[in-house]
Protein backbone atom coordinates (compact mmCIF):
# COMPACT_ATOMS: atom_id res chain seq x y z
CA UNK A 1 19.69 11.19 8.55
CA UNK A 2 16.42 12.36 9.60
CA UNK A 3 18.13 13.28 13.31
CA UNK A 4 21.03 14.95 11.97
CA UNK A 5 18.87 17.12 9.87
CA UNK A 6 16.23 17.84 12.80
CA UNK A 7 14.70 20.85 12.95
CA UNK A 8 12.37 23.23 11.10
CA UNK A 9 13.29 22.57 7.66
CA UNK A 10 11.33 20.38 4.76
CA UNK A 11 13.57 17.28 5.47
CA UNK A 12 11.70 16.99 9.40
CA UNK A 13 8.17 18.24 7.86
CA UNK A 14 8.32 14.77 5.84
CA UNK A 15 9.69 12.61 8.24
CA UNK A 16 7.24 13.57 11.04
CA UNK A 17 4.52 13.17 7.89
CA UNK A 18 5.28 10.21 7.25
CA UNK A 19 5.77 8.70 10.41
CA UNK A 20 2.63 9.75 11.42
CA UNK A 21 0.53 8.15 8.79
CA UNK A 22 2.71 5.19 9.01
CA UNK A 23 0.67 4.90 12.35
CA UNK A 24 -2.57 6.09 10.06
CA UNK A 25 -1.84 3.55 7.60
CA UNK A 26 -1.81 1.10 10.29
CA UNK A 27 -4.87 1.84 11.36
CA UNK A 28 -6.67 1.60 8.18
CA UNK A 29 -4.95 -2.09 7.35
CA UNK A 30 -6.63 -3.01 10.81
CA UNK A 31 -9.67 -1.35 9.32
CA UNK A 32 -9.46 -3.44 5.72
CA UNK A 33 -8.32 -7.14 7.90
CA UNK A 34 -11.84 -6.32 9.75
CA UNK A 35 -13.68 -5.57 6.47
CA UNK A 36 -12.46 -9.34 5.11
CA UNK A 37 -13.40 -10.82 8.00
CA UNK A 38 -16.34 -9.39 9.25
CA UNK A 39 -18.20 -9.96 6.22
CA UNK A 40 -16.13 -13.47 5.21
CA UNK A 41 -15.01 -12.23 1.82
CA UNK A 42 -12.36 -10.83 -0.35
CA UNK A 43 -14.48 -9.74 -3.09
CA UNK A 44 -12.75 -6.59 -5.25
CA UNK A 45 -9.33 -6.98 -3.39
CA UNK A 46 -6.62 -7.94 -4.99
CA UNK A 47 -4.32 -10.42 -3.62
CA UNK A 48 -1.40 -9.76 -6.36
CA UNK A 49 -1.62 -5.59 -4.52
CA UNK A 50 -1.71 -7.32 -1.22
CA UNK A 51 0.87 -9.80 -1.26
CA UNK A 52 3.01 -7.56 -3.38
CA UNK A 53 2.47 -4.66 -0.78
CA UNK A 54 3.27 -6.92 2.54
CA UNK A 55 6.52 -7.69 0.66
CA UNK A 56 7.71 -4.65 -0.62
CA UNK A 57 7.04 -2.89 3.32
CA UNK A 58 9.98 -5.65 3.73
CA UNK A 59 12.18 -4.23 1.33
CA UNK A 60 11.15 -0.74 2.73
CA UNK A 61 12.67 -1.90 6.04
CA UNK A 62 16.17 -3.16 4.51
CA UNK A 63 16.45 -0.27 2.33
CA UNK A 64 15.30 1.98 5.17
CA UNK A 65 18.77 0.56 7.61
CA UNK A 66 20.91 1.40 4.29
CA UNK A 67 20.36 4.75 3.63
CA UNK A 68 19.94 4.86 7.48
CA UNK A 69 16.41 6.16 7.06
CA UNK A 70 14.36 6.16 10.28
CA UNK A 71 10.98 7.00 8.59
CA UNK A 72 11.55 4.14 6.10
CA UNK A 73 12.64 1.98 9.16
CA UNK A 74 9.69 2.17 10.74
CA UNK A 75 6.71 1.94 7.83
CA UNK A 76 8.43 -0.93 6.79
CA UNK A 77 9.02 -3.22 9.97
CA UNK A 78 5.42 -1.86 11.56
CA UNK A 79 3.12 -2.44 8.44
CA UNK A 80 4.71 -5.54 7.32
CA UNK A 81 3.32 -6.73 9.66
CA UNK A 82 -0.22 -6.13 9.74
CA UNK A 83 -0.40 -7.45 6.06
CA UNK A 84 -0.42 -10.91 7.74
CA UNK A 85 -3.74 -11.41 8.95
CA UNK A 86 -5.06 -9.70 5.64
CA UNK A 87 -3.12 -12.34 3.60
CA UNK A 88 -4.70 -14.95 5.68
CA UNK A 89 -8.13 -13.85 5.74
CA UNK A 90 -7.82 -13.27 1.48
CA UNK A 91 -6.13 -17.16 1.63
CA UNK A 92 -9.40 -18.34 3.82
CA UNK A 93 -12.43 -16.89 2.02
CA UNK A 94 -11.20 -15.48 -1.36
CA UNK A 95 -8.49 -18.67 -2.12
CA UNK A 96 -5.34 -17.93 -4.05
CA UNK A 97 -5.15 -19.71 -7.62
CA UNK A 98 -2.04 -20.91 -9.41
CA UNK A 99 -0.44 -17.84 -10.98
CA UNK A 100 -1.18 -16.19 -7.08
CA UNK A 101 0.57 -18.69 -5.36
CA UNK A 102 3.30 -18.10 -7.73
CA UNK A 103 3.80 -14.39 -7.30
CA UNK A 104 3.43 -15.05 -3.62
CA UNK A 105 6.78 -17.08 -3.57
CA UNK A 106 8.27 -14.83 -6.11
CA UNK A 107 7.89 -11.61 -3.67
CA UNK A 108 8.90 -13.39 -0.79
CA UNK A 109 12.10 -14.50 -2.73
CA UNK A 110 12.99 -10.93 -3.30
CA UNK A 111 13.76 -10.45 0.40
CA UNK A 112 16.76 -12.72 1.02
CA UNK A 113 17.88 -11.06 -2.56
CA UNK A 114 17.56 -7.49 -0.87
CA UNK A 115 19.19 -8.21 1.84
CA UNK A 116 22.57 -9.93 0.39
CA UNK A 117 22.41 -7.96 -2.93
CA UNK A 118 25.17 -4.71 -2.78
CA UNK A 119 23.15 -2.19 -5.11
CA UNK A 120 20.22 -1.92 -2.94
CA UNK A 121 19.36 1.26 -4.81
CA UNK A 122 18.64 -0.03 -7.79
CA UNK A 123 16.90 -3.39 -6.94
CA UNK A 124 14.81 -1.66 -4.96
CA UNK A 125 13.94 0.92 -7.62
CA UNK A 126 13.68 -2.01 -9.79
CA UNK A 127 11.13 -3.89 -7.59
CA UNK A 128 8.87 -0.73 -6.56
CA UNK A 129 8.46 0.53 -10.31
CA UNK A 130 7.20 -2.93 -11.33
CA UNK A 131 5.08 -2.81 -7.67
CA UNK A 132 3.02 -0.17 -9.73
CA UNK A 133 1.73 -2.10 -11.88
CA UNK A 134 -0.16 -4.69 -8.66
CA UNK A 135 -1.72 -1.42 -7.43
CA UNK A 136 -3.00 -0.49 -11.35
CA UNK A 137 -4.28 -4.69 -11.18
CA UNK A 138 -6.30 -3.43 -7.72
CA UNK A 139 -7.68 -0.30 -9.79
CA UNK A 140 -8.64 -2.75 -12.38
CA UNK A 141 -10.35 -5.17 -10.43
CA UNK A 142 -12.82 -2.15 -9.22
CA UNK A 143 -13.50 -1.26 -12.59
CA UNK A 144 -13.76 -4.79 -14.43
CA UNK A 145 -16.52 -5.66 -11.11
CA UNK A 146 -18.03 -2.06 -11.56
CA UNK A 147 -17.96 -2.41 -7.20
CA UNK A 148 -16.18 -1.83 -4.50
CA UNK A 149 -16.46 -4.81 -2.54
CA UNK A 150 -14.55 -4.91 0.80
CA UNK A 151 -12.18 -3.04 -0.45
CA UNK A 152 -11.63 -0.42 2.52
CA UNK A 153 -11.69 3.29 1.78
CA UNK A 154 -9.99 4.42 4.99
CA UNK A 155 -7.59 2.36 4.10
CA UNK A 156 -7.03 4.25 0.11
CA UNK A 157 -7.42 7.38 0.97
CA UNK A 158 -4.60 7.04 4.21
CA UNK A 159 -2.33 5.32 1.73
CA UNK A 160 -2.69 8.15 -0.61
CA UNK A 161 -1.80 11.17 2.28
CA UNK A 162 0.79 8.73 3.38
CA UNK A 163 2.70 8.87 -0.12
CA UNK A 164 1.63 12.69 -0.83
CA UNK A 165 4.48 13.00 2.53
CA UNK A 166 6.59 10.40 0.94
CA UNK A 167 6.68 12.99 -2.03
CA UNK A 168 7.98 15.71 0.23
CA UNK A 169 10.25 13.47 1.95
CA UNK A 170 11.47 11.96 -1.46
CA UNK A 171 12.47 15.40 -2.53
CA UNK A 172 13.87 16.52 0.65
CA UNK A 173 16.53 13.89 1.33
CA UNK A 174 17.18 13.91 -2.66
CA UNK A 175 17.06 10.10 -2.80
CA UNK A 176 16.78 9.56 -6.48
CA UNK A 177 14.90 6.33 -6.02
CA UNK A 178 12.06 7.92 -4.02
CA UNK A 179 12.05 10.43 -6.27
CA UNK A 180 10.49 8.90 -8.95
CA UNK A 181 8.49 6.71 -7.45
CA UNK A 182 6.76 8.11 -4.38
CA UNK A 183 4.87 10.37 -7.14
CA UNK A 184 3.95 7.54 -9.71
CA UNK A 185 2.49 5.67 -6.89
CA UNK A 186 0.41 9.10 -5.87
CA UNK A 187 -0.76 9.11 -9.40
CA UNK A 188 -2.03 5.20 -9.21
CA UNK A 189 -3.41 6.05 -6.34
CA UNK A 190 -5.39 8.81 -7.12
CA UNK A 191 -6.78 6.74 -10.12
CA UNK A 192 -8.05 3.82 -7.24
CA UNK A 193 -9.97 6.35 -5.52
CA UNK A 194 -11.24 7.89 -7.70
CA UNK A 195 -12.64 4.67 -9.22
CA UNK A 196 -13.51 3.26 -5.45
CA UNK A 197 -15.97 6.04 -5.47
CA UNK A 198 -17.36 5.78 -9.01
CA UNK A 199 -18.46 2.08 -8.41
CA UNK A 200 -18.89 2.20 -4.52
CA UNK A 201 -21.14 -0.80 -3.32
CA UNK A 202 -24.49 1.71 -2.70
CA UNK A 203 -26.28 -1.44 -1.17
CA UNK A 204 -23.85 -1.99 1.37
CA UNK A 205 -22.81 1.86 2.11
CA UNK A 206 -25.04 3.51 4.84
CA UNK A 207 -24.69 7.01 3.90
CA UNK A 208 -26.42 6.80 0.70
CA UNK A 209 -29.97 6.73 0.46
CA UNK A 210 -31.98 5.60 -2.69
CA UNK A 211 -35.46 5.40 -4.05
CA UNK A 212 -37.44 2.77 -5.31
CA UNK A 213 -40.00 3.97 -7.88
CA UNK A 214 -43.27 1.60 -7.82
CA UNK A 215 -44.43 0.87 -12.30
């Protein structure tokens, strides 16, 4: 759709957004797999988010070749698969416990259903309203640890542009599923920031300085 409506209108504005932070987001999940493994932890990241995420940039690819959607073609096949070595490195130094494991299987599941399942519309929608609610767990786990951990900044705020052009691309192509959630996941992630900077780990964050008083 994206070349048949080519040209200066809001319909290529979004598509060239997003496609370009697709390659931004990319960047910062290279970014947040060097964060887990540089420093050997997963502390503050949530592996429900993460494995969640990794399996709903799946979906993103098989509802992408429906609607014949380049832009969702390509975030979803490219990004998918840079979750792996984040999944890995959360699986090696953070472990996954029971009810983890569980969701893991359940998200992959979902993928065989997307592909052989004819309203593709609405188990999507289905599957990326509920995906809120991993995200609002990663907020969460900020705020209940009052720290940021490893969780990787670069790799927020990029997510957060990246959806701001889903918005715009949402509207543009009038896909009704986009439509209401590209801005519900702006919202959530608005909130994560916001909180990633509240509770931001001073001790391990260069740019801050602070000053012992002596009794």
């Amino acid at each position: 759709m994206e070349l048949q409506q080519f040209g200066f209108n809001v319909v290529t504005v979004g598509f060239l957004g997003t496609v370009f932070f697709t390659f931004v987001q990319a960047w910062a999940l290279w970014k947040q797999k060097k964060a887990i493994w540089d420093n050997k932890s997963g502390q503050s990241v949530n592996i429900i988010w993460f494995s969640y995420t990794a399996a709903s940039f799946v979906r993103m690819l098989i509802y992408g070749v429906a609607i014949q959607s380049i832009a969702l073609g390509i975030n979803g096949l490219l990004l998918s698969l840079l979750y792996i070595p984040i999944l890995v490195g959360l699986w090696k130094f953070k472990r996954f416990n029971k009810s983890e494991r569980f969701l893991g299987i359940c998200f992959l599941i979902t993928i065989p259903i997307m592909i052989a399942i004819p309203a593709k519309d609405w188990f999507f929608f289905l599957l990326a309203f509920i995906g809120v609610i991993p995200l609002i767990l990663q907020a969460w786990e900020i705020w209940k640890s009052k720290n940021s951990g490893v969780v990787e900044i670069k790799l927020l705020t990029t997510f957060w542009f990246a959806t701001l052009f889903w918005v715009i691309y949402s509207f543009a192509i009038g896909d009704w599923v986009l439509k209401i959630i590209t801005p519900l996941f702006l919202a959530t992630f608005t909130l994560t920031i916001v909180l990633w900077f509240k509770y931001r780990d001073k001790k391990t964050d260069p740019k801050i300085n602070t000053i012992k008083l002596s009794p």
